[in-house]
Protein backbone atom coordinates (compact mmCIF):
# COMPACT_ATOMS: atom_id res chain seq x y z
CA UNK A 1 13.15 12.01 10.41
CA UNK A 2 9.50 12.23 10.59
CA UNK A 3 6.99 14.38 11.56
CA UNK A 4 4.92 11.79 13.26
CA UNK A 5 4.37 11.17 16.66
CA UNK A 6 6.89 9.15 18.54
CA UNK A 7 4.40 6.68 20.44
CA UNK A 8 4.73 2.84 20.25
CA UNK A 9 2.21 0.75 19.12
CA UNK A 10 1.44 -3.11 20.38
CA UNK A 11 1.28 -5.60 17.12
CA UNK A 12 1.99 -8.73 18.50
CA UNK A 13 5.15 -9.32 18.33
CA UNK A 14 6.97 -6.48 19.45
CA UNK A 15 6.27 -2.34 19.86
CA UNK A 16 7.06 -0.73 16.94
CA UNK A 17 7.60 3.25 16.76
CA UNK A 18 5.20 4.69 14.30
CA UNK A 19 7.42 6.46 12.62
CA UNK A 20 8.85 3.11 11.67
CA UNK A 21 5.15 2.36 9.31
CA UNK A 22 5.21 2.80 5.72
CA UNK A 23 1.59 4.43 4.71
CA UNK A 24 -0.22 3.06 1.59
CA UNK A 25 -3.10 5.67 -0.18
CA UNK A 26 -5.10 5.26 -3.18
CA UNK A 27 -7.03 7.98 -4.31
CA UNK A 28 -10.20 7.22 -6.67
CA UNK A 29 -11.11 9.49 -9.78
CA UNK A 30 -14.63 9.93 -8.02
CA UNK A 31 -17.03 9.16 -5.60
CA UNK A 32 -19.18 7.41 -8.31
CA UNK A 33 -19.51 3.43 -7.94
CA UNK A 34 -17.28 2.51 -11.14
CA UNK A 35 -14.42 4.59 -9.67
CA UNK A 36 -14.48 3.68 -5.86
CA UNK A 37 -14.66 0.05 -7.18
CA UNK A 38 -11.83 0.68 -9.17
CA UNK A 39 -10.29 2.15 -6.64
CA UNK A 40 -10.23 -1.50 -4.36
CA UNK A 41 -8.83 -3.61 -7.47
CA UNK A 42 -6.27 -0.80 -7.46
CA UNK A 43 -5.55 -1.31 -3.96
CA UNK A 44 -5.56 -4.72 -4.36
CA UNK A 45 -2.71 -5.16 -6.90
CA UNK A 46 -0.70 -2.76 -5.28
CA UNK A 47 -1.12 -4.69 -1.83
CA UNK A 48 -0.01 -7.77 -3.74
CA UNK A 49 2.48 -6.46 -5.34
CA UNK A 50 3.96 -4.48 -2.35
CA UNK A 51 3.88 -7.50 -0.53
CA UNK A 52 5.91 -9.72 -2.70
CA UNK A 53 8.49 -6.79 -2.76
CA UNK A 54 8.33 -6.48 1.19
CA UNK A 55 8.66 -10.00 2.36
CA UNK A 56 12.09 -10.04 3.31
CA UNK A 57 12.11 -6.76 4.72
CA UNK A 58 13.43 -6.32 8.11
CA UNK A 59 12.44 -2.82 9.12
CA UNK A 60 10.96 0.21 7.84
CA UNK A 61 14.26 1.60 6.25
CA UNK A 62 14.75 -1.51 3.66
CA UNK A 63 10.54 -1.58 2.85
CA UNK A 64 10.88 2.40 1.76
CA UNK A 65 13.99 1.13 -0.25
CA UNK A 66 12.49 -1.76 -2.01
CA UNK A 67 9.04 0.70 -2.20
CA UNK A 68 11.18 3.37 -4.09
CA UNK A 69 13.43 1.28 -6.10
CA UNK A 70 10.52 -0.47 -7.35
CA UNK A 71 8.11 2.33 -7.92
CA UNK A 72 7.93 1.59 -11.38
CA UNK A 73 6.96 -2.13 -11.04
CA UNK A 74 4.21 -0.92 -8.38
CA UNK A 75 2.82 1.44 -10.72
CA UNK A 76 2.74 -1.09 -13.69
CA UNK A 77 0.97 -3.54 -11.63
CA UNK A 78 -1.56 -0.82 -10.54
CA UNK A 79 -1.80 0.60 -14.21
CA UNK A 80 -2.41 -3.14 -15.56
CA UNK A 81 -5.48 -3.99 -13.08
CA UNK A 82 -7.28 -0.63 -13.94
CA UNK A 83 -6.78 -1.83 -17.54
CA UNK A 84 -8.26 -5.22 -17.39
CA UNK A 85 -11.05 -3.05 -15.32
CA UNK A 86 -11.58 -1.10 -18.44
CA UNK A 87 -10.06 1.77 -17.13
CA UNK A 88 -8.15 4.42 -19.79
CA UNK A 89 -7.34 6.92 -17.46
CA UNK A 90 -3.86 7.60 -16.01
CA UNK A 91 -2.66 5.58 -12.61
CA UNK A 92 0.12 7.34 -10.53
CA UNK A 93 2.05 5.97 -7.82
CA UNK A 94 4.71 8.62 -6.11
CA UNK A 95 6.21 8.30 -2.74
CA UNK A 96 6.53 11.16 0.00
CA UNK A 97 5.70 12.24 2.85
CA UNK A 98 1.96 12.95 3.33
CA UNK A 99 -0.33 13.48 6.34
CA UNK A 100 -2.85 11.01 7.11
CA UNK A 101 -5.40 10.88 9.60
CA UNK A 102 -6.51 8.44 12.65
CA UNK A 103 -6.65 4.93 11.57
CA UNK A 104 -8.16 1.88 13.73
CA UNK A 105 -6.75 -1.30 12.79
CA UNK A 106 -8.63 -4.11 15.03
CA UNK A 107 -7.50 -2.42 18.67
CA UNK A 108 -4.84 -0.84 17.47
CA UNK A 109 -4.96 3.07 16.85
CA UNK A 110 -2.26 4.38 14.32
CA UNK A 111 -2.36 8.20 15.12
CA UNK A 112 -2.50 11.09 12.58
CA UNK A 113 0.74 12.52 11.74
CA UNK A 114 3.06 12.64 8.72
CA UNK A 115 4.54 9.44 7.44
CA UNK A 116 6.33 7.92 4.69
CA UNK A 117 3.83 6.64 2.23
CA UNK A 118 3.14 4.91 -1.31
CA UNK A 119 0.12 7.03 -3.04
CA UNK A 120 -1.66 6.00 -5.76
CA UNK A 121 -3.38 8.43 -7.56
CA UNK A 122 -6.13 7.00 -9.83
CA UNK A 123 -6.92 10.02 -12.92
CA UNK A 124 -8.18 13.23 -11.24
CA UNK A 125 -7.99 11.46 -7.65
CA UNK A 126 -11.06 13.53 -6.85
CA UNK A 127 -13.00 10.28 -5.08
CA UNK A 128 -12.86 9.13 -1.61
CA UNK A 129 -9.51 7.49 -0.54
CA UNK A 130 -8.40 4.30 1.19
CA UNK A 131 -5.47 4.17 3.56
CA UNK A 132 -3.50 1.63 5.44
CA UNK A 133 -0.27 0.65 6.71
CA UNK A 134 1.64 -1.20 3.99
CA UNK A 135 4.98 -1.95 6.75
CA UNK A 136 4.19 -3.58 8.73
CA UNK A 137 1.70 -5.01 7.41
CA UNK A 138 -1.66 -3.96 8.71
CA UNK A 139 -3.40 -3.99 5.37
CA UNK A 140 -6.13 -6.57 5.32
CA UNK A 141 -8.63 -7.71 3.02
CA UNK A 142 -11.65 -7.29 5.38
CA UNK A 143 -12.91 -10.87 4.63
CA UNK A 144 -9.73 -12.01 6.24
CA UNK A 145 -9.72 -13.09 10.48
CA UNK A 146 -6.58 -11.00 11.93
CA UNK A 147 -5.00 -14.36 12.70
CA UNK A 148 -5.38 -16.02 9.25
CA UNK A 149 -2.07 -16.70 7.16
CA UNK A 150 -2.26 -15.19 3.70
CA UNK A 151 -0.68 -16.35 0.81
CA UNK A 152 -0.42 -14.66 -2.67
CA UNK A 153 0.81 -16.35 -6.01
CA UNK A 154 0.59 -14.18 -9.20
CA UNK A 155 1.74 -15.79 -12.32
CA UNK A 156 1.90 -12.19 -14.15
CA UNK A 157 3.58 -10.16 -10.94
CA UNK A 158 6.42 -13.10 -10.48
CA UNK A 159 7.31 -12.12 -14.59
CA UNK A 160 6.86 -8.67 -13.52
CA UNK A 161 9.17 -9.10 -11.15
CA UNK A 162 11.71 -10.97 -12.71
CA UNK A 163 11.40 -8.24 -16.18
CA UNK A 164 12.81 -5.52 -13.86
CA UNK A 165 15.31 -7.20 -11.92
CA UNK A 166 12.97 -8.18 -8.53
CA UNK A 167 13.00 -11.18 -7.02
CA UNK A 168 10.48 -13.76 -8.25
């Protein structure tokens, strides 16, 4: 069980207890530009990957499964992007249970506590961090309108995905 507070949270649909959330965390290498940018493309192929993984889950319980059975494929899709980025470094994704601040999403406040997360830990993971909730999804690109449908296609994660066994 987790160490998290037991308040419920309005997301639309129905409350969800917030020790029902699934944390994502990517740490940067630095607080220098290069790395904190690195840091979002990071994010960003995680989130897409994580999200393909995810889509069929039905609670909290089956998204940490698919998270940990598919660590691997989540760290190879974070490992690639800092690659094309010109990264060398080392990318590490581990799952636990870590503390994490307040977060605001929109009007919703997702308290500090301790939750089950994905962290990605880009080389020394020295830099400044970026955090959001990866089930259910509260992750958004800030570009995005809360309301708007999103829809990912990735030619290289749906053969990632089928070269370790995932769904495509």
């Amino acid at each position: 069980m987790l160490l998290g507070t037991a308040a419920r949270a309005e997301l639309g649909r129905e409350d969800v207890p917030v020790e029902d959330y699934i944390r994502l965390h990517v740490v940067a290498n630095d607080d220098g530009d290069g790395a904190q940018a690195l840091k979002l493309e990071v994010r960003d192929a995680c989130l897409m990957c994580a999200r393909a993984l995810l889509r069929d889950c039905v609670d909290a319980d089956a998204a940490w499964e698919a998270v940990n059975d598919n660590l691997n494929l989540i760290e190879l899709a974070a490992l690639l992007r800092a690659r094309i980025c010109g990264w060398q470094g080392s990318v590490k994704a581990e799952t636990g249970v870590f503390d994490f601040p307040d977060r605001r999403y929109g009007g919703l406040l997702v308290p500090a506590g301790e939750y089950r997360a994905l962290r990605v830990v880009i080389g020394d993971g020295e830099g400044r961090n970026w955090w959001c909730v990866l089930f259910p999804t509260l992750c958004l690109d800030e570009s995005c309108a809360p309301d708007a449908p999103v829809a990912f296609h990735s030619t290289l994660l749906s053969w990632l995905l089928s070269a370790f066994g995932g769904g495509a």
